[in-house]
PDB file of N, CA and C in Angstrom:
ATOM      1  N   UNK A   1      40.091 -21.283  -5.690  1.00  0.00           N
ATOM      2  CA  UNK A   1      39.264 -20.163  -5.328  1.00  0.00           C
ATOM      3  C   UNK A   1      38.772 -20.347  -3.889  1.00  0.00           C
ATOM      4  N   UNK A   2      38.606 -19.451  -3.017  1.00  0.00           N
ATOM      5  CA  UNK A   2      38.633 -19.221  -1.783  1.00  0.00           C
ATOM      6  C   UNK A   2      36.746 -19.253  -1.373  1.00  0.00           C
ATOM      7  N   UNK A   3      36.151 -19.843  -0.705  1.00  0.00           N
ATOM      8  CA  UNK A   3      34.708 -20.422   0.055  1.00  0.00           C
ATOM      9  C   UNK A   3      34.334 -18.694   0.508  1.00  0.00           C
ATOM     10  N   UNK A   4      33.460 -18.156   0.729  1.00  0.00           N
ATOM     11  CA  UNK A   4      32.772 -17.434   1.516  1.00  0.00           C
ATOM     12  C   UNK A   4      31.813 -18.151   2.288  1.00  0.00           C
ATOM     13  N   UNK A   5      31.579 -18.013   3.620  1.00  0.00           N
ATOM     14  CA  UNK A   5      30.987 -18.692   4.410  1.00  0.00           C
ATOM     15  C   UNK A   5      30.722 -17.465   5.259  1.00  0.00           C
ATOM     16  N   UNK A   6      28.907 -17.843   5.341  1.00  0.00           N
ATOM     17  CA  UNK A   6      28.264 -16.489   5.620  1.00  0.00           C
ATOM     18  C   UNK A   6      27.164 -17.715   6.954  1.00  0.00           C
ATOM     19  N   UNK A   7      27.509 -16.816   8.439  1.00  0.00           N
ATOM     20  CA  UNK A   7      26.531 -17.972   9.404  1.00  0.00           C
ATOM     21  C   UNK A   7      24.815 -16.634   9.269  1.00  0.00           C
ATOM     22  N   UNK A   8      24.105 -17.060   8.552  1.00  0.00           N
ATOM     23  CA  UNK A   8      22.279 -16.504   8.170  1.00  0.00           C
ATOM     24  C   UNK A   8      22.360 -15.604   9.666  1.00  0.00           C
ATOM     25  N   UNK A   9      22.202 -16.358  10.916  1.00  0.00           N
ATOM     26  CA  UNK A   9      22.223 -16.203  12.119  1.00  0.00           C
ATOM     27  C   UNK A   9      22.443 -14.771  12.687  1.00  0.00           C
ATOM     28  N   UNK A  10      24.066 -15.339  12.288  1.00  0.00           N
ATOM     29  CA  UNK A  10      24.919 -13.875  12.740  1.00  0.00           C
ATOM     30  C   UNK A  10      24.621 -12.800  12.163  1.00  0.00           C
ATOM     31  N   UNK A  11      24.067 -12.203  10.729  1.00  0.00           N
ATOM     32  CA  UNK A  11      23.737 -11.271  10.000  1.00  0.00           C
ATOM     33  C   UNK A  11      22.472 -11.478  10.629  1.00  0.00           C
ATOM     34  N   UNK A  12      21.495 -12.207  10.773  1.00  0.00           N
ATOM     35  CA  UNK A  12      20.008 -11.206  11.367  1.00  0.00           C
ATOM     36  C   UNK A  12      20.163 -10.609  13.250  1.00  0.00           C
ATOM     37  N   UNK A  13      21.497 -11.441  14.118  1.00  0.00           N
ATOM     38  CA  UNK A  13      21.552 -10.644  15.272  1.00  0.00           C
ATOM     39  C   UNK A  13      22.106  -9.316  15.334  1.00  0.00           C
ATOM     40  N   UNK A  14      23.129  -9.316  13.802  1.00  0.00           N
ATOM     41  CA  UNK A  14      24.124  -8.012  14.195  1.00  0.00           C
ATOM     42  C   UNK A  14      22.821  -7.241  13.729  1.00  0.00           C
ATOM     43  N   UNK A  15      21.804  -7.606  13.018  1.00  0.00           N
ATOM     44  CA  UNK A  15      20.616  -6.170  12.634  1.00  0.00           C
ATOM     45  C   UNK A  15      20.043  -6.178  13.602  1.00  0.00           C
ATOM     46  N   UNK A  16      19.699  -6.456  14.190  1.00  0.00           N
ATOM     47  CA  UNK A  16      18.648  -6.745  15.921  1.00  0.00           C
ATOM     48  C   UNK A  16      19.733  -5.657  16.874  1.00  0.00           C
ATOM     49  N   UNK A  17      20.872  -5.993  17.069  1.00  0.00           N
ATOM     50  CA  UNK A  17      21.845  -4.947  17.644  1.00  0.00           C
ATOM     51  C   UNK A  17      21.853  -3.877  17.585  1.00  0.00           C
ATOM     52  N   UNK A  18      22.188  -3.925  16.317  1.00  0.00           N
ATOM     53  CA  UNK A  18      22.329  -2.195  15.018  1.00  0.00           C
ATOM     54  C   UNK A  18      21.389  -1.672  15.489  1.00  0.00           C
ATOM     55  N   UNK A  19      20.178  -1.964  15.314  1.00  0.00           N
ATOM     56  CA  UNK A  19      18.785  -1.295  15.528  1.00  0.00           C
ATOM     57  C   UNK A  19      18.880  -1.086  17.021  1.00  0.00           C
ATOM     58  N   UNK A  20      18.834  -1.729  17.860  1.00  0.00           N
ATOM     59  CA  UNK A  20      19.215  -1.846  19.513  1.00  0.00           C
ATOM     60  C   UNK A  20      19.988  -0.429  19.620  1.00  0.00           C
ATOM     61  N   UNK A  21      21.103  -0.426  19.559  1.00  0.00           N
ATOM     62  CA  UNK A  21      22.135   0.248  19.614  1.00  0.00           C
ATOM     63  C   UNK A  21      21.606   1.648  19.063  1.00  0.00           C
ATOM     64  N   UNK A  22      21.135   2.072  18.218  1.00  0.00           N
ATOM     65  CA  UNK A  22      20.532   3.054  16.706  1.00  0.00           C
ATOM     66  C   UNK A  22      19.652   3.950  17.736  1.00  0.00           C
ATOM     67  N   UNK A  23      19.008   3.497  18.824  1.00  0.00           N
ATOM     68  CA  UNK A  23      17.677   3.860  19.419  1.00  0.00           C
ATOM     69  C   UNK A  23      17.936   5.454  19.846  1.00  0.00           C
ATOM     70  N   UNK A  24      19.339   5.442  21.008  1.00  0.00           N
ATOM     71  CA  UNK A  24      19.807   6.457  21.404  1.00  0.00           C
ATOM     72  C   UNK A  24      19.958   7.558  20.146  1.00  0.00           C
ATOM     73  N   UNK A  25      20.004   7.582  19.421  1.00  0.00           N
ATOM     74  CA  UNK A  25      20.429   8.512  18.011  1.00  0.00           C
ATOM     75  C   UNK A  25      19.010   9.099  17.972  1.00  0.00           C
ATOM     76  N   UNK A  26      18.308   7.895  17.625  1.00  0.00           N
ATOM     77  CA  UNK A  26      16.201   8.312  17.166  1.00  0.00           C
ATOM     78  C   UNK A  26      15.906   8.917  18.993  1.00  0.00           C
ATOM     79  N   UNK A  27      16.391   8.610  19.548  1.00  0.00           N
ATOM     80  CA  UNK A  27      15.773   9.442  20.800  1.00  0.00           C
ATOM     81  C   UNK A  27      16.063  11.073  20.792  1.00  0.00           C
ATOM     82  N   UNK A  28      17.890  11.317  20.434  1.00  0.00           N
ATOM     83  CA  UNK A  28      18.202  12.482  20.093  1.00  0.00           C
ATOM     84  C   UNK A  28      17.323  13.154  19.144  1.00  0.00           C
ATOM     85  N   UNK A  29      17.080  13.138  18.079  1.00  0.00           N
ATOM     86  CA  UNK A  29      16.795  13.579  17.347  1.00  0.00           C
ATOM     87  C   UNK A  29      15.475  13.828  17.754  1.00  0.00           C
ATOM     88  N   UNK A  30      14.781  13.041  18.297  1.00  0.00           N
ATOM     89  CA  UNK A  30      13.296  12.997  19.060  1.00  0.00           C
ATOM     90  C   UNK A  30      13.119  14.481  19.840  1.00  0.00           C
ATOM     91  N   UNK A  31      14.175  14.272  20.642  1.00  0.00           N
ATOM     92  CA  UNK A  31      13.698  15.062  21.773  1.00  0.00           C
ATOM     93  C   UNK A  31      14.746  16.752  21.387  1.00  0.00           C
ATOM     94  N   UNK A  32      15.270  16.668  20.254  1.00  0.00           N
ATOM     95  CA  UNK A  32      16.088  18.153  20.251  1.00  0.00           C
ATOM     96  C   UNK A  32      15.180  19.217  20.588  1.00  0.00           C
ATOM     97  N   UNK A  33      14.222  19.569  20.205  1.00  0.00           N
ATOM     98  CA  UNK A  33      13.738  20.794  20.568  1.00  0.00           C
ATOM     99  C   UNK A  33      13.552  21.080  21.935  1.00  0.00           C
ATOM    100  N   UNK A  34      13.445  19.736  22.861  1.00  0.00           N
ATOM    101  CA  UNK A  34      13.110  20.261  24.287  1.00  0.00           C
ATOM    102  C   UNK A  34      14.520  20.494  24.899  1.00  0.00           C
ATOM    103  N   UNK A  35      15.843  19.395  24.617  1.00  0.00           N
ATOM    104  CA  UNK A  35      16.820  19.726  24.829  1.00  0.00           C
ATOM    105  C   UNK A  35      17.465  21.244  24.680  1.00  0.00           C
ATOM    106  N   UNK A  36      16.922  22.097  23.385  1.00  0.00           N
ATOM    107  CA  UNK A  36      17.354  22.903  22.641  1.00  0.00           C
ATOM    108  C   UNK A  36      16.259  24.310  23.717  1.00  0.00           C
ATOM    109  N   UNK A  37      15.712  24.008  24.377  1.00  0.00           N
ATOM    110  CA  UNK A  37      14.838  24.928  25.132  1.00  0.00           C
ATOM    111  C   UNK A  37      15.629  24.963  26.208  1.00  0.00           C
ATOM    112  N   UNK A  38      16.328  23.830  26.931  1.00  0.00           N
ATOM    113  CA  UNK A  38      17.228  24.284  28.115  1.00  0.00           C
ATOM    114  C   UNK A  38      18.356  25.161  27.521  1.00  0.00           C
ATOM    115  N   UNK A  39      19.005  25.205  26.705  1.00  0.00           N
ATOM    116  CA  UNK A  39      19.911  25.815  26.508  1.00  0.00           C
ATOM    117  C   UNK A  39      19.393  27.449  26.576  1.00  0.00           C
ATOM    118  N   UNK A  40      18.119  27.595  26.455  1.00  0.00           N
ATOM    119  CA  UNK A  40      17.837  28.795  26.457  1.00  0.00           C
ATOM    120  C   UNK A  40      18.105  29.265  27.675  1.00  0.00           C
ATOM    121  N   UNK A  41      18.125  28.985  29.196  1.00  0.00           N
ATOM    122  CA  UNK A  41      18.508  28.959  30.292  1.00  0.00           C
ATOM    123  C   UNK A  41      19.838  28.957  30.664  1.00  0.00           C
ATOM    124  N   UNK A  42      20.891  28.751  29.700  1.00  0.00           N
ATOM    125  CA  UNK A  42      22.052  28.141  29.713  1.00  0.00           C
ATOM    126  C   UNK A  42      23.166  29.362  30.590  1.00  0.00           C
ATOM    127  N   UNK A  43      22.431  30.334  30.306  1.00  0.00           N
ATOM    128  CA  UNK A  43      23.545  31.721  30.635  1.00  0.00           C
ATOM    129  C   UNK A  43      23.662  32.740  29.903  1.00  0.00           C
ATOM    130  N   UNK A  44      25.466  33.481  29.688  1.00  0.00           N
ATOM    131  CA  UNK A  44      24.810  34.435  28.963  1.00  0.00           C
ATOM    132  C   UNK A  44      24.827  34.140  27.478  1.00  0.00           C
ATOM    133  N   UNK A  45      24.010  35.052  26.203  1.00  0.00           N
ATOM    134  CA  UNK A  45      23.975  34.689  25.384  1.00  0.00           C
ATOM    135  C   UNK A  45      24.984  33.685  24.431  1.00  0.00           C
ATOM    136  N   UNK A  46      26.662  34.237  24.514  1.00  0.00           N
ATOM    137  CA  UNK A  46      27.602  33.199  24.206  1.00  0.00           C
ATOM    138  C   UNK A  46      27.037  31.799  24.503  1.00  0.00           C
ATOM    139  N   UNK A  47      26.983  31.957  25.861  1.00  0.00           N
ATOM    140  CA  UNK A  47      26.864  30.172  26.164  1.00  0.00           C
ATOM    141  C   UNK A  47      25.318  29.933  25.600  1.00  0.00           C
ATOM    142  N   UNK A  48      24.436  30.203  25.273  1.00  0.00           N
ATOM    143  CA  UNK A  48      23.381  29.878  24.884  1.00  0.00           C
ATOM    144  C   UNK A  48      23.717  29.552  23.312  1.00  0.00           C
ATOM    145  N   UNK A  49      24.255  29.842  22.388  1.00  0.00           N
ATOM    146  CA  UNK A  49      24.524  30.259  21.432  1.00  0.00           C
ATOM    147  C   UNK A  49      25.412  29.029  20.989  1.00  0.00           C
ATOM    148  N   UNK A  50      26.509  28.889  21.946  1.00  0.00           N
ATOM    149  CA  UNK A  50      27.477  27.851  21.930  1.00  0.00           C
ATOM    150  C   UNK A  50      26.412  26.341  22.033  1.00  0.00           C
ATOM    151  N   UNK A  51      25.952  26.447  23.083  1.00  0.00           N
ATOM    152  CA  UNK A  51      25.152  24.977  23.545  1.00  0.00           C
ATOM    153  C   UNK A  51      24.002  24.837  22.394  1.00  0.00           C
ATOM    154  N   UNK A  52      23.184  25.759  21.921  1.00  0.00           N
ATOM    155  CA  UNK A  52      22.283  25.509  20.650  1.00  0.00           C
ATOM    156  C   UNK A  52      22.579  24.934  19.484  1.00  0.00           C
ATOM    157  N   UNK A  53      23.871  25.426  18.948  1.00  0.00           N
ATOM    158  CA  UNK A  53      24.741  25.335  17.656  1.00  0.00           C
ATOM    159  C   UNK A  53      25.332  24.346  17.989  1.00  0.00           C
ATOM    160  N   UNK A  54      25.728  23.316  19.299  1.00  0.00           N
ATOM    161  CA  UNK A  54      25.956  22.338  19.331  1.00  0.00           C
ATOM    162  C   UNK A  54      25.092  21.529  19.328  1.00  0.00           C
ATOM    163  N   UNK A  55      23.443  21.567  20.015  1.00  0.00           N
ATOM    164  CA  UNK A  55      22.574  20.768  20.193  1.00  0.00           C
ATOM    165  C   UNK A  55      22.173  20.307  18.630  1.00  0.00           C
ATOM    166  N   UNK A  56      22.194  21.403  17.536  1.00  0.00           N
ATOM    167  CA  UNK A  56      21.691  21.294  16.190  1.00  0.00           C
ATOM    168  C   UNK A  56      22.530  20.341  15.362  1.00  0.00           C
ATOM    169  N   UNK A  57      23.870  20.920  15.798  1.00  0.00           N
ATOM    170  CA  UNK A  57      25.325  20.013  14.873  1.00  0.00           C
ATOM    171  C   UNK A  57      24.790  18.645  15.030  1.00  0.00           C
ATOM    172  N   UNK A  58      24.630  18.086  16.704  1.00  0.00           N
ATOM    173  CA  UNK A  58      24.326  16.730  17.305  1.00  0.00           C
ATOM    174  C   UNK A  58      23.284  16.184  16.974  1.00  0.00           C
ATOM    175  N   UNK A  59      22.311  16.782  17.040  1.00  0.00           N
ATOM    176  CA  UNK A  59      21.427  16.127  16.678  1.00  0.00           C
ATOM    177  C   UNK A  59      20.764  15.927  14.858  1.00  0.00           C
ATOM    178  N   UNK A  60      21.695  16.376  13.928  1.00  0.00           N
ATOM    179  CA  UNK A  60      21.741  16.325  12.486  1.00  0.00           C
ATOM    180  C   UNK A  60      23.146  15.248  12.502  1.00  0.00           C
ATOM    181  N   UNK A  61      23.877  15.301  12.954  1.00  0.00           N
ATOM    182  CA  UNK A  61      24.833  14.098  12.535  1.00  0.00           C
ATOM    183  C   UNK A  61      24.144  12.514  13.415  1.00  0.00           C
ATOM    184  N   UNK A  62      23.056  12.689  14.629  1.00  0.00           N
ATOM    185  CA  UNK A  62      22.525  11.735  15.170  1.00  0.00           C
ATOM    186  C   UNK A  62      21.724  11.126  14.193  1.00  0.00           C
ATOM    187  N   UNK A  63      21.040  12.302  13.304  1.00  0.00           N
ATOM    188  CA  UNK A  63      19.824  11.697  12.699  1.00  0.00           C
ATOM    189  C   UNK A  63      20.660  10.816  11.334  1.00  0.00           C
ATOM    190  N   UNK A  64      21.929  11.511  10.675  1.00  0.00           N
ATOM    191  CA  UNK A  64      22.342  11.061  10.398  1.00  0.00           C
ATOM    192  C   UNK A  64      22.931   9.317   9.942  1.00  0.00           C
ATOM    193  N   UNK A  65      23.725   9.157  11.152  1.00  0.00           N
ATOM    194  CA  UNK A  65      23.759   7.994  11.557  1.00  0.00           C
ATOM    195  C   UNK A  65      22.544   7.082  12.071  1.00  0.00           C
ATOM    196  N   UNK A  66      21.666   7.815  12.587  1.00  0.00           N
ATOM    197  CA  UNK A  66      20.527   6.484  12.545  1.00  0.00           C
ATOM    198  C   UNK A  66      19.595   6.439  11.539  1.00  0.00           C
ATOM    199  N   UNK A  67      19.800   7.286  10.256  1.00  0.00           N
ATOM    200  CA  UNK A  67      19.636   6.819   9.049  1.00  0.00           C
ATOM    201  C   UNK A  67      20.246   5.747   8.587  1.00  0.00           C
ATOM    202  N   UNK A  68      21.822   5.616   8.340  1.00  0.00           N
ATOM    203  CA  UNK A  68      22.315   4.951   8.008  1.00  0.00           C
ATOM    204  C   UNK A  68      22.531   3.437   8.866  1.00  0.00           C
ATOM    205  N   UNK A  69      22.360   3.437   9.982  1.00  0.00           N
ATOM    206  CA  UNK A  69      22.426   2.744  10.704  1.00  0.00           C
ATOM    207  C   UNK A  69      21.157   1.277  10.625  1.00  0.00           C
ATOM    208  N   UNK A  70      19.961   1.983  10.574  1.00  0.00           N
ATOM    209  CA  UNK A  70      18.713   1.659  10.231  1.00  0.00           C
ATOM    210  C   UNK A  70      18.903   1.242   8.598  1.00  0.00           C
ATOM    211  N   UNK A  71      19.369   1.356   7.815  1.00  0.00           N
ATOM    212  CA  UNK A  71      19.600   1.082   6.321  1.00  0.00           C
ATOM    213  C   UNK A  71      20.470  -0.624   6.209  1.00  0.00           C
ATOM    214  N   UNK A  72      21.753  -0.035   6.964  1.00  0.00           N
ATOM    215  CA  UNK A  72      22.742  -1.231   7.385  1.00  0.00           C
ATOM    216  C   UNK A  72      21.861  -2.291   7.808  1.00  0.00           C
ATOM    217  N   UNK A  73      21.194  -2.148   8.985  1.00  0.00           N
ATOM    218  CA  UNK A  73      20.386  -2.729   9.461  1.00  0.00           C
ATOM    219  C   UNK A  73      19.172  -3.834   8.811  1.00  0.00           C
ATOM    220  N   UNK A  74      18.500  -3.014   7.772  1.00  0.00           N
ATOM    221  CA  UNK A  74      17.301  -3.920   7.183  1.00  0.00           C
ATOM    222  C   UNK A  74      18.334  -4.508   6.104  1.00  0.00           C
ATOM    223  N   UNK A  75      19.534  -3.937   5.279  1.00  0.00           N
ATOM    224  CA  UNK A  75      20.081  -4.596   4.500  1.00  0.00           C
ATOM    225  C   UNK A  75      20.555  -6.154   5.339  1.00  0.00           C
ATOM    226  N   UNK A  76      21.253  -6.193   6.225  1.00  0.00           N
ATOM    227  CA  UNK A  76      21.942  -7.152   6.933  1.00  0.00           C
ATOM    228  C   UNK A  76      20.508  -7.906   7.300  1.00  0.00           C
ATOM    229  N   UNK A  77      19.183  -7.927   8.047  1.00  0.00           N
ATOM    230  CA  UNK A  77      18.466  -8.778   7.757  1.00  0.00           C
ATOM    231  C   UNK A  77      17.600  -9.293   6.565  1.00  0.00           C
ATOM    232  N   UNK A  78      17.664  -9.182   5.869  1.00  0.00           N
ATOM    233  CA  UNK A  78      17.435  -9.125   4.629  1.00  0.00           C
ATOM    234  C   UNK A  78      18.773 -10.430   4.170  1.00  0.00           C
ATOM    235  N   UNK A  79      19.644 -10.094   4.025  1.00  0.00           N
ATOM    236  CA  UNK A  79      20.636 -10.508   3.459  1.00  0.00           C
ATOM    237  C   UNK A  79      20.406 -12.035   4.545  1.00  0.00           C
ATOM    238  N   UNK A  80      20.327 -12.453   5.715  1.00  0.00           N
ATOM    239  CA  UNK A  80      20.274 -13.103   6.520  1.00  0.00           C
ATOM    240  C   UNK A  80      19.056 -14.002   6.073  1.00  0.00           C
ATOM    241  N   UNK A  81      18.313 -13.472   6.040  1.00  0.00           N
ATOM    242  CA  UNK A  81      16.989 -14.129   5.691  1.00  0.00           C
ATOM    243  C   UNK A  81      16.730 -14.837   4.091  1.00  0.00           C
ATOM    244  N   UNK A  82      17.599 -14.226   3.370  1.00  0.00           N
ATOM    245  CA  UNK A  82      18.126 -14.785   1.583  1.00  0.00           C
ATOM    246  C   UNK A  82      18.871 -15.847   1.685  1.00  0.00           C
ATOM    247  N   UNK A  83      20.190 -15.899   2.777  1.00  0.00           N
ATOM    248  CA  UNK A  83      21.093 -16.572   2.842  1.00  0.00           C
ATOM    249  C   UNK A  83      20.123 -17.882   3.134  1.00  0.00           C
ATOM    250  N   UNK A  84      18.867 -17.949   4.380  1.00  0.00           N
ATOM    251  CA  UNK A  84      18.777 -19.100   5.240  1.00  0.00           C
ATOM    252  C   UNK A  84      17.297 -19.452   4.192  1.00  0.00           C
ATOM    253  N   UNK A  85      17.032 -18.759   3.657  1.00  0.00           N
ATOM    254  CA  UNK A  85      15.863 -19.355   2.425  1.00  0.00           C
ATOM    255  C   UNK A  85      16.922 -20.473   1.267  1.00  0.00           C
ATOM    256  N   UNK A  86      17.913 -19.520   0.706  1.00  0.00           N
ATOM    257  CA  UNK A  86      18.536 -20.512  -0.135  1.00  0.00           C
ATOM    258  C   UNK A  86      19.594 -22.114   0.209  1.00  0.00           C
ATOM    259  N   UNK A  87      19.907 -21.731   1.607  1.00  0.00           N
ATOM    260  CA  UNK A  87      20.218 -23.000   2.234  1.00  0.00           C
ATOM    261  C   UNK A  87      19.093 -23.851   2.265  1.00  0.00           C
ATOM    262  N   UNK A  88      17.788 -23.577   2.482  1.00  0.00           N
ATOM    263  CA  UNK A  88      16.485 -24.364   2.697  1.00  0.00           C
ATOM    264  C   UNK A  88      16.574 -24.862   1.636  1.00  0.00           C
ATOM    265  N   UNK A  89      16.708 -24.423   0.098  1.00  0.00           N
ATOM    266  CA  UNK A  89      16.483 -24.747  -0.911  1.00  0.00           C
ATOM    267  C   UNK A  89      17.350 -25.751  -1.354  1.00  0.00           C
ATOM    268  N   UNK A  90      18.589 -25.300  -1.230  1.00  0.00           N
ATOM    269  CA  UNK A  90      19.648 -25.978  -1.592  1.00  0.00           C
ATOM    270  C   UNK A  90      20.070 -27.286  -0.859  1.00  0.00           C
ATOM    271  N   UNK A  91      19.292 -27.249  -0.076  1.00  0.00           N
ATOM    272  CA  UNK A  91      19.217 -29.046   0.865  1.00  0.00           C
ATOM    273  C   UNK A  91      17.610 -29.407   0.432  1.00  0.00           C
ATOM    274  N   UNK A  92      16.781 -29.113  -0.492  1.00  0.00           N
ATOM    275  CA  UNK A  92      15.669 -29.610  -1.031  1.00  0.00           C
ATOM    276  C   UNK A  92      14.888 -29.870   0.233  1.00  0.00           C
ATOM    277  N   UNK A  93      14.497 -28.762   0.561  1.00  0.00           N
ATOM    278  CA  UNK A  93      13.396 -28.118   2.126  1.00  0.00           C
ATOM    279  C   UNK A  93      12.500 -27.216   1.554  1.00  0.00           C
ATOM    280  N   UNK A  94      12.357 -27.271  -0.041  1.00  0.00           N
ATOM    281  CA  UNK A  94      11.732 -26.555  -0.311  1.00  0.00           C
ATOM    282  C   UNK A  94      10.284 -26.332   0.193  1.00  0.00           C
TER     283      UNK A  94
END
């Protein structure tokens, strides 16, 4: 039977990242309505229309993903922090 070998480490930086990385998404979603006010300026109605219905698409698949992103995230530290408790244990560091 084949070892899984998990470094504690590496699972609490890739959540520190994730979250890092995640920010730009929570900013979108932050700021749509003011974004969504330039478009009112945008031209003629088509293009206003076009750029809104895109600002909305973007910023619901942003919020999206930094739902999930943020989820990934506390799971993977979490999981990091289980891993490096039961190594403590399992070398009697209790």
């Amino acid at each position: 039977m084949e070892r899984i070998e998990v470094d504690p480490s590496s699972l609490q930086r890739v959540a520190r990242d994730l979250t890092a990385s995640v920010a730009v998404a929570h900013e979108v979603k932050k700021h749509h309505a003011r974004m969504a006010g330039h478009a009112e300026n945008a031209g003629p109605a088509i293009v206003q229309y076009a750029v809104a219905s895109f600002l909305n698409r973007w910023s619901y698949g942003c919020g999206l993903l930094a739902s999930d992103a943020d989820g990934m995230a506390t799971a993977l530290q979490k999981a990091g922090t289980i891993y490096l408790h039961n190594d403590k244990e399992a070398a009697g560091g209790r």
